[in-house]
Protein backbone atom coordinates (compact mmCIF):
# COMPACT_ATOMS: atom_id res chain seq x y z
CA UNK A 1 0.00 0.00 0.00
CA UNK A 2 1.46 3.50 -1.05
CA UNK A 3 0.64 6.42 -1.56
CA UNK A 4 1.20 7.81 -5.33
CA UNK A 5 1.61 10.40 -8.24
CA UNK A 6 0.58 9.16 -11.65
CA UNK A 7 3.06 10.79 -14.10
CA UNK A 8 2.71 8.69 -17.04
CA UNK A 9 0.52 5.87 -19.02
CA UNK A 10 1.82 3.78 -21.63
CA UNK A 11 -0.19 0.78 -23.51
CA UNK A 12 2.74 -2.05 -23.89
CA UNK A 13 0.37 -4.95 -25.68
CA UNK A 14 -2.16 -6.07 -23.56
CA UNK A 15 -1.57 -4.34 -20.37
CA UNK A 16 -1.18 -0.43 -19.21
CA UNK A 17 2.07 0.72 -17.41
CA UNK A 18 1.84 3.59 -15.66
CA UNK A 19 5.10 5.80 -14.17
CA UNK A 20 4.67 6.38 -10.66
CA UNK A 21 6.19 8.62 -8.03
CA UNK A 22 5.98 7.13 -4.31
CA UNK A 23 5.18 9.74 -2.33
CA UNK A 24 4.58 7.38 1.05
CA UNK A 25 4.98 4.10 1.32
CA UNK A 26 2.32 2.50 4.24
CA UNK A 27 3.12 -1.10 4.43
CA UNK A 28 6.59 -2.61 2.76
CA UNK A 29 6.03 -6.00 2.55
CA UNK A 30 8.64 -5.13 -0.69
CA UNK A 31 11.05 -2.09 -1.15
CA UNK A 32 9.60 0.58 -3.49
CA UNK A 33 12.24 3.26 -4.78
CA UNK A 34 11.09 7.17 -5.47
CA UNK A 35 10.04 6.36 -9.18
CA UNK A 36 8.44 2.60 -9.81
CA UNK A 37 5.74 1.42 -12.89
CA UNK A 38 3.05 0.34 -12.18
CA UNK A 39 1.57 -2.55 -14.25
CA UNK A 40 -2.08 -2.77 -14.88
CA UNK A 41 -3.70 -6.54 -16.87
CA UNK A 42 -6.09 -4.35 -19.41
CA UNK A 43 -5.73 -1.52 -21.88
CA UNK A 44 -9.59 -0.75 -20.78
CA UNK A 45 -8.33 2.12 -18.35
CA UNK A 46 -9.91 -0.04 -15.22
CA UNK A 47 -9.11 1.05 -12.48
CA UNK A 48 -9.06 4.96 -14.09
CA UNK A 49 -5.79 6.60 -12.93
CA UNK A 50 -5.04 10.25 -14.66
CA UNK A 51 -1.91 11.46 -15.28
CA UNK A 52 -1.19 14.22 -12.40
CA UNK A 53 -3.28 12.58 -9.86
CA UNK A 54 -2.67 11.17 -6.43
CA UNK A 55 -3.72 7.92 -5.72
CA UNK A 56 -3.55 5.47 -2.53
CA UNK A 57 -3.01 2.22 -3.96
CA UNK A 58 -2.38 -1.34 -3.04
CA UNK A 59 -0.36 -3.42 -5.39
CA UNK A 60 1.36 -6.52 -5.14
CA UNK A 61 4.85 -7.70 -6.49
CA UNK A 62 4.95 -10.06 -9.24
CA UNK A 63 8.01 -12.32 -9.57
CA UNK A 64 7.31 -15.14 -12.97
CA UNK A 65 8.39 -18.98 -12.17
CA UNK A 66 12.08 -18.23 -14.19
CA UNK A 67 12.59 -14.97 -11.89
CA UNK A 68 12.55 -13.14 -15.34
CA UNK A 69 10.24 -10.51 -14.51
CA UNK A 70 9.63 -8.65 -11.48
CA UNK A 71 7.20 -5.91 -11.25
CA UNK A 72 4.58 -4.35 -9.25
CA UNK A 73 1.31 -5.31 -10.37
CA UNK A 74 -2.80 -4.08 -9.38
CA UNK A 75 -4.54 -6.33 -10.51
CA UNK A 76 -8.09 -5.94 -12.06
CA UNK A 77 -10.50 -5.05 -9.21
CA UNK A 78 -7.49 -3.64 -6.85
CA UNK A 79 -7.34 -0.86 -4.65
CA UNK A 80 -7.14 1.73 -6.34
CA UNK A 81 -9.03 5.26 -5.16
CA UNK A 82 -7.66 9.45 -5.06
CA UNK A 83 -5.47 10.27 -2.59
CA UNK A 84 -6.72 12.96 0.54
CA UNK A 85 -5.03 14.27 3.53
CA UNK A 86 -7.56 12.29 5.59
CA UNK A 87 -4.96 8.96 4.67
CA UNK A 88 -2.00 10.67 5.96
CA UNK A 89 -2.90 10.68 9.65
């Protein structure tokens, strides 16, 4: 769970990465660095994150069997909803 800043969305084939700046992380169950993307399983725009806005989201990590590919992923139906002050306390 972390709180983000959408700067970028990209269609690579079948799935939406988006760039992401980590404002906060909230719980590390895996190290996030300042700038991370953000993979999302659909090119429909589900869940709708705009470029410029501030999201609290809750992704997991995705590691393949061949430890080929490692990437944070939010997966269709996650967690995904603005970001407000009331989530910093």
């Amino acid at each position: 769970v972390f709180h983000g800043r959408i700067l970028a969305q990209r269609l690579v084939g079948q799935e939406t990465r988006y760039e992401v700046e980590v404002k906060e992380p909230y719980r590390r169950r895996f190290p996030l660095v300042s700038r991370e993307y953000l993979w999302v399983p659909n090119t429909c725009g589900c869940p709708p994150l705009l470029e410029g806005g501030e999201y609290l989201l809750m992704a997991r990590r995705h590691v393949n069997h061949e430890h080929t590919l490692n990437r944070i992923l939010l997966q269709d139906g996650g967690y995904a909803r603005p970001w407000t002050p009331r989530e910093a306390r």
